[in-house]
C-alpha atoms as a PDB file:
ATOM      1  CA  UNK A   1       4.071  11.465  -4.018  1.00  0.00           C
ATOM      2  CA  UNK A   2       0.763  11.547  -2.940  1.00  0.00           C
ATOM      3  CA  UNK A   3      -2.381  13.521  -4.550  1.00  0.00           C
ATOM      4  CA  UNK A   4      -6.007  13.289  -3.729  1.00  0.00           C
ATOM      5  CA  UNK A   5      -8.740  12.173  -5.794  1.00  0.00           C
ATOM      6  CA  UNK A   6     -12.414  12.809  -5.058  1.00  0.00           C
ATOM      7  CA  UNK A   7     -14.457  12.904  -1.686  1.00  0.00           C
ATOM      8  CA  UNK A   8     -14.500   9.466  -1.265  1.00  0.00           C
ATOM      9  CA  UNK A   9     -18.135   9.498  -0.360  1.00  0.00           C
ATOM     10  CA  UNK A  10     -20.453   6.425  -1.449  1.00  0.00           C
ATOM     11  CA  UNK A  11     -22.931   7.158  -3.859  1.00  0.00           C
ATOM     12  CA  UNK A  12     -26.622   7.989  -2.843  1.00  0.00           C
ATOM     13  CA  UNK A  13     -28.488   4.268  -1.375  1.00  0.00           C
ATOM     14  CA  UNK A  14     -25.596   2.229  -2.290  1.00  0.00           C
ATOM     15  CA  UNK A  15     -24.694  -0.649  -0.008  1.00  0.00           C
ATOM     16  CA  UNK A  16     -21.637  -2.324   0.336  1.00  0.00           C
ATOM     17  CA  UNK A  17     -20.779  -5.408   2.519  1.00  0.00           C
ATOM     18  CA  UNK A  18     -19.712  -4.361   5.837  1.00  0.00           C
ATOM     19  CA  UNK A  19     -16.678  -5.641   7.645  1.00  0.00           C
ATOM     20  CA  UNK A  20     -18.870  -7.668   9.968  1.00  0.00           C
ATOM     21  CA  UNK A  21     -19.766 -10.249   7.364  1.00  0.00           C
ATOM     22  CA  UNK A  22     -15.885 -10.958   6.946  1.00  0.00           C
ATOM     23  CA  UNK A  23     -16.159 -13.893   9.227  1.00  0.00           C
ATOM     24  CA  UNK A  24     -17.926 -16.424   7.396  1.00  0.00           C
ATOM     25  CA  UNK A  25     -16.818 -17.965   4.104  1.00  0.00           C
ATOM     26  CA  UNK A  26     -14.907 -21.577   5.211  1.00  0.00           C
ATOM     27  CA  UNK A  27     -12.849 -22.589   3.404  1.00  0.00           C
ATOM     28  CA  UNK A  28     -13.668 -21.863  -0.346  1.00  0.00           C
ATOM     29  CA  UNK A  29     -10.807 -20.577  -2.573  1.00  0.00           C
ATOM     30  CA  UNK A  30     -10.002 -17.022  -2.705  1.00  0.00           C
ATOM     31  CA  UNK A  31      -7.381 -15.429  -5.864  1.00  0.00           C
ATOM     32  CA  UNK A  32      -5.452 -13.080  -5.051  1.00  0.00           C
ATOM     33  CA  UNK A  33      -3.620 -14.889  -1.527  1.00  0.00           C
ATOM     34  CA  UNK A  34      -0.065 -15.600  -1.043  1.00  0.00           C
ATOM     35  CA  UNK A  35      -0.812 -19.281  -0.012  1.00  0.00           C
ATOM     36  CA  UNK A  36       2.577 -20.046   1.001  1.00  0.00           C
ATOM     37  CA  UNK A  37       1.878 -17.222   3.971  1.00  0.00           C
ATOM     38  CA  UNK A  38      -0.882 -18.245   7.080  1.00  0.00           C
ATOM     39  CA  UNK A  39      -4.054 -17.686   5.239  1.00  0.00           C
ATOM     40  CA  UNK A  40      -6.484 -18.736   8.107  1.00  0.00           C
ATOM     41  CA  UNK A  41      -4.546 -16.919  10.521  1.00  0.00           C
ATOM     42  CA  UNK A  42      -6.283 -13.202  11.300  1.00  0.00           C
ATOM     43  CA  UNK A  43      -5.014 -10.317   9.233  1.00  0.00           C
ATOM     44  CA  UNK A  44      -3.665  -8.011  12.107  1.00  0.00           C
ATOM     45  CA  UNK A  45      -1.465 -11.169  13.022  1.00  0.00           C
ATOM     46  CA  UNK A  46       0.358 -11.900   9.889  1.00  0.00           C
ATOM     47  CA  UNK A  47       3.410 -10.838   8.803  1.00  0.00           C
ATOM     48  CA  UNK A  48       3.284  -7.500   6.651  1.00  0.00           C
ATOM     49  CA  UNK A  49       5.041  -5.403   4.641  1.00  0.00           C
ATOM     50  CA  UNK A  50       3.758  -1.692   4.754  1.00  0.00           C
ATOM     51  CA  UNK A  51       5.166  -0.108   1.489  1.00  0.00           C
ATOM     52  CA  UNK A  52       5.044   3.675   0.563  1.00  0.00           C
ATOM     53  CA  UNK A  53       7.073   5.562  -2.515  1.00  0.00           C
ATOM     54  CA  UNK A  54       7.537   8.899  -2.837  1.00  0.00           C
ATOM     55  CA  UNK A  55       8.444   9.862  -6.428  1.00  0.00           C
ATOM     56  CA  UNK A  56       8.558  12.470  -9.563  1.00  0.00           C
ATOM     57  CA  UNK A  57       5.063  12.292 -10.289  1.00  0.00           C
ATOM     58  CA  UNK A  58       1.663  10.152 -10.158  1.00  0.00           C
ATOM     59  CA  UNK A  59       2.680   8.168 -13.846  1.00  0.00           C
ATOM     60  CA  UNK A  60       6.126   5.761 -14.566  1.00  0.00           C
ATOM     61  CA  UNK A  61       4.429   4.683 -17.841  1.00  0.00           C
ATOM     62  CA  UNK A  62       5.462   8.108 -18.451  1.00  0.00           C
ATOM     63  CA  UNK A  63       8.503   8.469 -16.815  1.00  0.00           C
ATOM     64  CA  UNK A  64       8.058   8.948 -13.684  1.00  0.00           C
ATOM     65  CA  UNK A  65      10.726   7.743 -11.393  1.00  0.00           C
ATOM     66  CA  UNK A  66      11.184   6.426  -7.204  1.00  0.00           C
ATOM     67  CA  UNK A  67      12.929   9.030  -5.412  1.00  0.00           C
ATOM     68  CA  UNK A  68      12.219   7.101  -1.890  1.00  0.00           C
ATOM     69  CA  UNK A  69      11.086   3.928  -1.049  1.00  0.00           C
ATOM     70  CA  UNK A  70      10.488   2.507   2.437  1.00  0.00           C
ATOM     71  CA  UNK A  71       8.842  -1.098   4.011  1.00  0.00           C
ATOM     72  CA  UNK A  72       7.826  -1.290   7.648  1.00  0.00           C
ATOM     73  CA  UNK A  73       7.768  -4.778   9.121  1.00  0.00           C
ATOM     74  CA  UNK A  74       4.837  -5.821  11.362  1.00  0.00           C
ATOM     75  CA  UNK A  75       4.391  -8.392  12.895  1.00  0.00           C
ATOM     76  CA  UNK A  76       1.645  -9.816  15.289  1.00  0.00           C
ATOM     77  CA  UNK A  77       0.387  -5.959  15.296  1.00  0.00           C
ATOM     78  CA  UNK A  78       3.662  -4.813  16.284  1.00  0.00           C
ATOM     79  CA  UNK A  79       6.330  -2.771  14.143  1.00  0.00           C
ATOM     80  CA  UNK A  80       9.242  -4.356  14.090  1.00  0.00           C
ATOM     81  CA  UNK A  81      11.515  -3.014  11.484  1.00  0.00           C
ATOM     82  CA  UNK A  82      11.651   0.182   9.433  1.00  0.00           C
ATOM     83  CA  UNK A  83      13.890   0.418   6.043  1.00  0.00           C
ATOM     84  CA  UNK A  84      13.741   3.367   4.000  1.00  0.00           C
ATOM     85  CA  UNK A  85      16.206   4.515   0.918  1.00  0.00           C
ATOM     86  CA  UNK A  86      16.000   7.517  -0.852  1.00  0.00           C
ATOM     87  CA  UNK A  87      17.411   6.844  -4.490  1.00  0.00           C
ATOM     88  CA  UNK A  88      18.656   9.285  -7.459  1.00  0.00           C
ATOM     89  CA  UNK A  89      15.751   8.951  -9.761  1.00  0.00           C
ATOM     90  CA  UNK A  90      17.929  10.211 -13.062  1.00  0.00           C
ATOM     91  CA  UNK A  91      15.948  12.440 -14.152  1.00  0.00           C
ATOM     92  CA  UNK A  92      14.683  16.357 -12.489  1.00  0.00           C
ATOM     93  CA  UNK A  93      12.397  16.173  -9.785  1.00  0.00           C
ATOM     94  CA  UNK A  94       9.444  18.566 -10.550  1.00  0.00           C
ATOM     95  CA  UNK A  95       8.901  21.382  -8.265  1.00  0.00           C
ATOM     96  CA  UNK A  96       5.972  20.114  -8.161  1.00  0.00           C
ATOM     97  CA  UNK A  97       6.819  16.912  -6.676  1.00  0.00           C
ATOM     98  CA  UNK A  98       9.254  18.379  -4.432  1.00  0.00           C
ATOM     99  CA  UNK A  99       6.838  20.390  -2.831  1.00  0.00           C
ATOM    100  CA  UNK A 100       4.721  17.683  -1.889  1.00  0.00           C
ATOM    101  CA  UNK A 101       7.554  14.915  -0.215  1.00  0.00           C
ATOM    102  CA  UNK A 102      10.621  17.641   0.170  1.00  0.00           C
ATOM    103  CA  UNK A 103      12.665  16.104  -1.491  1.00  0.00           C
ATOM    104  CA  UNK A 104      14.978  18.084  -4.058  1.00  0.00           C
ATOM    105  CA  UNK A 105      17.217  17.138  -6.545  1.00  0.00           C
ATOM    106  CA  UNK A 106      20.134  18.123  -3.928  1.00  0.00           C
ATOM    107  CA  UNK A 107      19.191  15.153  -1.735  1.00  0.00           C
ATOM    108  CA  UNK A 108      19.431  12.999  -4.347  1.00  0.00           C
ATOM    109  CA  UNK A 109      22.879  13.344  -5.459  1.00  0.00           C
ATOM    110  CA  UNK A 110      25.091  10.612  -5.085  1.00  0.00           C
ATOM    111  CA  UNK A 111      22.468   8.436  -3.812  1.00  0.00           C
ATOM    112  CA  UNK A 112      22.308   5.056  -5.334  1.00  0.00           C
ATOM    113  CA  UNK A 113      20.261   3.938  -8.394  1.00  0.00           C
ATOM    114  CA  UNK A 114      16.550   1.801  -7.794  1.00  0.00           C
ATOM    115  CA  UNK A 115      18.572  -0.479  -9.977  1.00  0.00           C
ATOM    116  CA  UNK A 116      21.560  -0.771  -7.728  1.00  0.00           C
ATOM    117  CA  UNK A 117      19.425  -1.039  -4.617  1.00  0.00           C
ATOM    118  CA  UNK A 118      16.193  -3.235  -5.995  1.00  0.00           C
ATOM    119  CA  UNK A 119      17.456  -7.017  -4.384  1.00  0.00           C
ATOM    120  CA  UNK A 120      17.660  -5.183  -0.886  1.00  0.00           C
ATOM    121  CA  UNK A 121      14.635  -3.984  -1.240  1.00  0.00           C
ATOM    122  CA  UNK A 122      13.403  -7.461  -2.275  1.00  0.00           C
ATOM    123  CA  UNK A 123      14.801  -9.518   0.847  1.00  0.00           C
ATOM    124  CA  UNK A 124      12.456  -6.145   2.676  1.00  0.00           C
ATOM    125  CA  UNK A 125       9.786  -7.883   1.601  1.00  0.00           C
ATOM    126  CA  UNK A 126       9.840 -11.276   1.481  1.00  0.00           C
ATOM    127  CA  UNK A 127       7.789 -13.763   3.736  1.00  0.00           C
ATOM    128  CA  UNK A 128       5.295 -10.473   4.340  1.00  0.00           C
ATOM    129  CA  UNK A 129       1.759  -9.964   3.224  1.00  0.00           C
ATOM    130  CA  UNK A 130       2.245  -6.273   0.830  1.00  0.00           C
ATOM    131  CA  UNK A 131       0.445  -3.424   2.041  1.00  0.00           C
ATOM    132  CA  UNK A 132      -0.173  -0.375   0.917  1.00  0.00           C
ATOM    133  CA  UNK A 133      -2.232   2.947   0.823  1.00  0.00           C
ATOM    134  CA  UNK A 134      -4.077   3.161  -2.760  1.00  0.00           C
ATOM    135  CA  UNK A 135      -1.876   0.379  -3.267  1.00  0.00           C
ATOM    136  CA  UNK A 136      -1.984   0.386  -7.302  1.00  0.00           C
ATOM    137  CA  UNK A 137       0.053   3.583  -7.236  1.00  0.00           C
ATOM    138  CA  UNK A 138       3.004   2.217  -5.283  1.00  0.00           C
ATOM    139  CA  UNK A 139       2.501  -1.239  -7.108  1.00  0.00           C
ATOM    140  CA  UNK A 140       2.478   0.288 -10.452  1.00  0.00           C
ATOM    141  CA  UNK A 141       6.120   2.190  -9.572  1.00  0.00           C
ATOM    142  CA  UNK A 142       7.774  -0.584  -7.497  1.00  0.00           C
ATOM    143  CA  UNK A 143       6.883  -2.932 -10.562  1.00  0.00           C
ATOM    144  CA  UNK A 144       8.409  -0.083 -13.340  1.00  0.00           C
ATOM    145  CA  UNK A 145      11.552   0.267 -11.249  1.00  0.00           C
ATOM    146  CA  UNK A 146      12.271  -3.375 -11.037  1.00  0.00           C
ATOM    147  CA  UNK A 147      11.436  -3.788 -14.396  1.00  0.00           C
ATOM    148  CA  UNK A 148      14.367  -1.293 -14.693  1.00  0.00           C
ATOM    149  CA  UNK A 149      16.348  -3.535 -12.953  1.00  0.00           C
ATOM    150  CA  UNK A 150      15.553  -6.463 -14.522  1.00  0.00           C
ATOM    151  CA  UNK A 151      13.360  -8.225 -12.162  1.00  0.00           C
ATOM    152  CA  UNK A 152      10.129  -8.574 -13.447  1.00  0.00           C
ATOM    153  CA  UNK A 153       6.935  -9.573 -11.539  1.00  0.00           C
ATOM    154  CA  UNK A 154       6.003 -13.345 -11.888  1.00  0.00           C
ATOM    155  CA  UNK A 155       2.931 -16.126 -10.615  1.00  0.00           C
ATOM    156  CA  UNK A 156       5.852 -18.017  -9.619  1.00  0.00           C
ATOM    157  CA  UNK A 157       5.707 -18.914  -5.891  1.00  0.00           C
ATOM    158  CA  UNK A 158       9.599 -18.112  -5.460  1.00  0.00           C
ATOM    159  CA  UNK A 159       8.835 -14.513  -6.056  1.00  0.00           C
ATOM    160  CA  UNK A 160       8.400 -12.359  -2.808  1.00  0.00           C
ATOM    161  CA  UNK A 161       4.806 -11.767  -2.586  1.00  0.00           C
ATOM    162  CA  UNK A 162       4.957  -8.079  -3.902  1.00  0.00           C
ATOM    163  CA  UNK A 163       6.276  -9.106  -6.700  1.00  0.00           C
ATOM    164  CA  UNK A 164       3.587 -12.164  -7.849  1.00  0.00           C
ATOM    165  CA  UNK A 165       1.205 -10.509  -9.902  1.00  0.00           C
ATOM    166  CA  UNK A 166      -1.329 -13.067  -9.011  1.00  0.00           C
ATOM    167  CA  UNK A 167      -1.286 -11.927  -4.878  1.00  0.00           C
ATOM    168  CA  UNK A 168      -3.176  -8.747  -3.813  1.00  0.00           C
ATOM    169  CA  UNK A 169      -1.952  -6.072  -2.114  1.00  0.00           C
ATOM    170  CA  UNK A 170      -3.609  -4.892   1.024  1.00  0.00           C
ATOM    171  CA  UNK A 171      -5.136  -1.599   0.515  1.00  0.00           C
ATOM    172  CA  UNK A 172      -5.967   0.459   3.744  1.00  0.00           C
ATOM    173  CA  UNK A 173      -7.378   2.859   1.792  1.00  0.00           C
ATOM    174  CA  UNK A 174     -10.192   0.514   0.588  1.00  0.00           C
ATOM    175  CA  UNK A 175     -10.774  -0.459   4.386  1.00  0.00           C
ATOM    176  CA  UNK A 176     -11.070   3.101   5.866  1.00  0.00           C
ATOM    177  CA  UNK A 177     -13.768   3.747   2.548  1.00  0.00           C
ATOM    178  CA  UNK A 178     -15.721   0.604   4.286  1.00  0.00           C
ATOM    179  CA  UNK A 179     -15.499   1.445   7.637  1.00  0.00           C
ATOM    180  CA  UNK A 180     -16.098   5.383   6.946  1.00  0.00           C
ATOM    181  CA  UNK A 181     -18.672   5.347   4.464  1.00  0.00           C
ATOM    182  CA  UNK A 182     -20.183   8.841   5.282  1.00  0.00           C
ATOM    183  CA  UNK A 183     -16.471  10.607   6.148  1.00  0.00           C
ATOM    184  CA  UNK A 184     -15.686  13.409   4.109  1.00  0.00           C
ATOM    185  CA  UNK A 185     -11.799  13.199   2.689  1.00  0.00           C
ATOM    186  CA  UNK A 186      -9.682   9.877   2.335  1.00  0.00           C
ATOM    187  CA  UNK A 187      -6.086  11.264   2.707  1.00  0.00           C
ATOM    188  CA  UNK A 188      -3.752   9.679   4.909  1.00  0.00           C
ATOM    189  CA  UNK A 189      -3.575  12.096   6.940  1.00  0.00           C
ATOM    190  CA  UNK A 190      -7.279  12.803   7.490  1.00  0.00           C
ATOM    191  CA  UNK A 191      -7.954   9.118   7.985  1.00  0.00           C
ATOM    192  CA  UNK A 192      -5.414   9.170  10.279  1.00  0.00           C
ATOM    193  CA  UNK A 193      -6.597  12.067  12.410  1.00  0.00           C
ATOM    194  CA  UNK A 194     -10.080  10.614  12.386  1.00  0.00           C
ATOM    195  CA  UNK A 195      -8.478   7.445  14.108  1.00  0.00           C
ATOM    196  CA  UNK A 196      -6.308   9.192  16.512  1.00  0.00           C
ATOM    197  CA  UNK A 197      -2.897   8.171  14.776  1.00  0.00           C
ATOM    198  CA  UNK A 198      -0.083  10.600  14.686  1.00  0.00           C
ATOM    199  CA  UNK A 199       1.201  11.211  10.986  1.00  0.00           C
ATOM    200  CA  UNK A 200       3.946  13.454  11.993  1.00  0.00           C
ATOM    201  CA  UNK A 201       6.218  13.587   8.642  1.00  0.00           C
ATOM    202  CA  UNK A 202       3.716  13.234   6.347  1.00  0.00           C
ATOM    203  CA  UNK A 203       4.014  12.298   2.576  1.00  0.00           C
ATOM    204  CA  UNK A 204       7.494  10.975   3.623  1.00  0.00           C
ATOM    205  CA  UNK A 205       7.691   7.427   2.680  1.00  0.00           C
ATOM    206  CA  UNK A 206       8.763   5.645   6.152  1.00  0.00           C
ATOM    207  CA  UNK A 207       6.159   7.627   7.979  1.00  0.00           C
ATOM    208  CA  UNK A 208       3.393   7.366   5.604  1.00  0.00           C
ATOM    209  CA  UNK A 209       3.930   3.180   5.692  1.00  0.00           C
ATOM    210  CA  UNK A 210       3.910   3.014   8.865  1.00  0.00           C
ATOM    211  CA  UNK A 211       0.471   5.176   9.433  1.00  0.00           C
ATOM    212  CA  UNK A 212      -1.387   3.316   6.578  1.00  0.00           C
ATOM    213  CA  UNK A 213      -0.284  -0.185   9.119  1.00  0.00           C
ATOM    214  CA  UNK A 214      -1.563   1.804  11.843  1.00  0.00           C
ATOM    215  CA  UNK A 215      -4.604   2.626   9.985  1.00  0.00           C
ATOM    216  CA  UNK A 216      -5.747  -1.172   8.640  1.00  0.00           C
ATOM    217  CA  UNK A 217      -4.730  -2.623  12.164  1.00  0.00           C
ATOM    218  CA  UNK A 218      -6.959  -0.267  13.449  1.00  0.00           C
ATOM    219  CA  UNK A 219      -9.854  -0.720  11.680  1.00  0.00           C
ATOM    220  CA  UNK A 220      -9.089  -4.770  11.523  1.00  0.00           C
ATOM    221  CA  UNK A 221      -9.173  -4.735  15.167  1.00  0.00           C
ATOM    222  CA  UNK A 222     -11.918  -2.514  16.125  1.00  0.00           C
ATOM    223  CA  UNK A 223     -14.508  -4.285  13.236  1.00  0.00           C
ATOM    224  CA  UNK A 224     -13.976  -8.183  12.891  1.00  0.00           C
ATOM    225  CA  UNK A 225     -10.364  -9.004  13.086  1.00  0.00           C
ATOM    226  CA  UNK A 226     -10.351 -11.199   9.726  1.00  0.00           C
ATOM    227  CA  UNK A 227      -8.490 -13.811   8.415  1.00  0.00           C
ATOM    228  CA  UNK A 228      -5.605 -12.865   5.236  1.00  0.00           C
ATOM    229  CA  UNK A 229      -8.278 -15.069   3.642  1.00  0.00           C
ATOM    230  CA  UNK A 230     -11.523 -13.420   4.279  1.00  0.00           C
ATOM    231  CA  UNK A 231      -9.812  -9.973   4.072  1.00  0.00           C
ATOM    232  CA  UNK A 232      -8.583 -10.437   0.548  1.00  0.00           C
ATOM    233  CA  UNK A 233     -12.039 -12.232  -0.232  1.00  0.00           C
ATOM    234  CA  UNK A 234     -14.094  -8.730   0.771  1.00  0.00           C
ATOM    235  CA  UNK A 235     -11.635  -6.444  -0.531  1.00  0.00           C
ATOM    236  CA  UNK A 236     -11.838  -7.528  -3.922  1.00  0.00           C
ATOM    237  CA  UNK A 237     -15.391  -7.897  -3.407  1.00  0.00           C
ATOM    238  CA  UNK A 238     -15.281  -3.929  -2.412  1.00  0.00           C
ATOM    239  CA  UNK A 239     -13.508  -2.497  -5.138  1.00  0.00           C
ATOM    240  CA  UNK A 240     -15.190  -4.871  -7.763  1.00  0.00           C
ATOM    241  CA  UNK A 241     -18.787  -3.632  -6.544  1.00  0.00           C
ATOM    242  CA  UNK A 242     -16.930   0.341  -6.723  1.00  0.00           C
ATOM    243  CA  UNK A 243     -16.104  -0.517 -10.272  1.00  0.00           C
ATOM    244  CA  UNK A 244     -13.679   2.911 -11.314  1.00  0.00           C
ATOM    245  CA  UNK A 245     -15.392   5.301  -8.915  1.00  0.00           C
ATOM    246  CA  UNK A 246     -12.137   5.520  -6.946  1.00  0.00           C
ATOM    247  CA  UNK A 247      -9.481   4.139  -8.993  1.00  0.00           C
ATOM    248  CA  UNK A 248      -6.592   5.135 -10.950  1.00  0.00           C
ATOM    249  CA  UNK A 249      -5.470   8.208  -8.622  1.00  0.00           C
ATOM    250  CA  UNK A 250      -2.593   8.853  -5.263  1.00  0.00           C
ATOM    251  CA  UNK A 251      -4.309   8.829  -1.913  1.00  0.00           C
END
């Protein structure tokens, strides 16, 4: 379900680190890592999970539900698996909603329950670094529906990654903002088409996953190729010096 919030455009004189300071830093602790994954090993390298929902609306605090869910495995820059499951949400899909991912309560029908389907998803994305664009929407739903299902997010190292509260999720969003400070327009799509990435089927979960990868490797590879450690250090250095300007809202 995606919706777009804002410009995206910096406000007037304010600087933000660039991504060519991401190389420094040693070895000081950084929160928000998976440490059981290669911290010191560069970003584009690791093991990811690109994650993308498409669902009833833009709130599961209020009901919202998953209609489709999908993970892309990359690894060492290279995709190397796609799942994707579209799931009966049990409740209407909005017209609304439908109009934006195409998918109707027809399609739906007799597919299985997020409930009846959330361990797959789980072995999806274990061993993987999470990823995803404007990450706390998809985070906020994945967490609701396993909730649901009676799996609920945890510190505890045995958790996939996704599901430890204390790991950050990758946010490609927050990396095209840094490396496109004076484009107009952070959708998927247009941050795509700036890069020269095809985003054929867009807000269509598999295909959306797999262009947000295409977009962080992108920029990670054309600015300073980071470490998982650096990266998560000057993301959350990002969005803390943003404050709220561009939170809360689908890509």
């Amino acid at each position: 379900m995606a919706n777009a919030h804002g410009c995206g455009c910096f406000p007037t004189g304010q600087v933000y680190p660039g991504l060519m300071g991401l190389r420094g830093g040693g070895s000081a602790p950084v929160i928000g890592l998976a440490n059981d994954l290669p911290i010191d090993r560069m970003l584009s390298e690791c093991p990811l999970a690109l994650i993308d929902t498409e669902t009833t609306g833009k709130d599961p605090q209020r009901g919202d539900r998953i209609v489709e869910v999908a993970v892309v495995h990359v690894d060492k820059g290279v995709v190397t698996n796609r799942f994707s499951l579209i799931v009966d949400p049990t409740i209407p899909i909005p017209f609304e909603a439908s109009n934006v991912h195409g998918i109707t309560d027809k399609d739906v029908k007799g597919k299985p329950r997020f409930e009846m389907v959330a361990r797959e998803i789980l072995t999806w994305l274990q061993g993987r670094i999470p990823v995803a664009y404007n990450a706390s929407f998809d985070r906020t739903f994945i967490y609701a529906e396993m909730r649901r299902a009676g799996i609920s997010p945890s510190i505890k190292t045995d958790a996939v990654p996704a599901m430890r509260t204390n790991v950050e999720w990758v946010d490609p969003l927050v990396w095209a903002r840094i490396a496109q400070p004076e484009a107009k327009g952070f959708k998927l799509g247009v941050v795509a088409a700036r890069m020269g990435i095809d985003l054929v089927n867009a807000h269509r979960a598999t295909d959306d996953a797999e262009a947000a990868g295409m977009v962080l490797l992108h920029i990670l590879k054309t600015q300073s190729n980071p470490t998982y450690r650096d990266a998560i250090r000057q993301q959350k250095e990002t969005v803390a010096g943003w404050g709220n300007r561009f939170g809360g809202g689908r890509r």
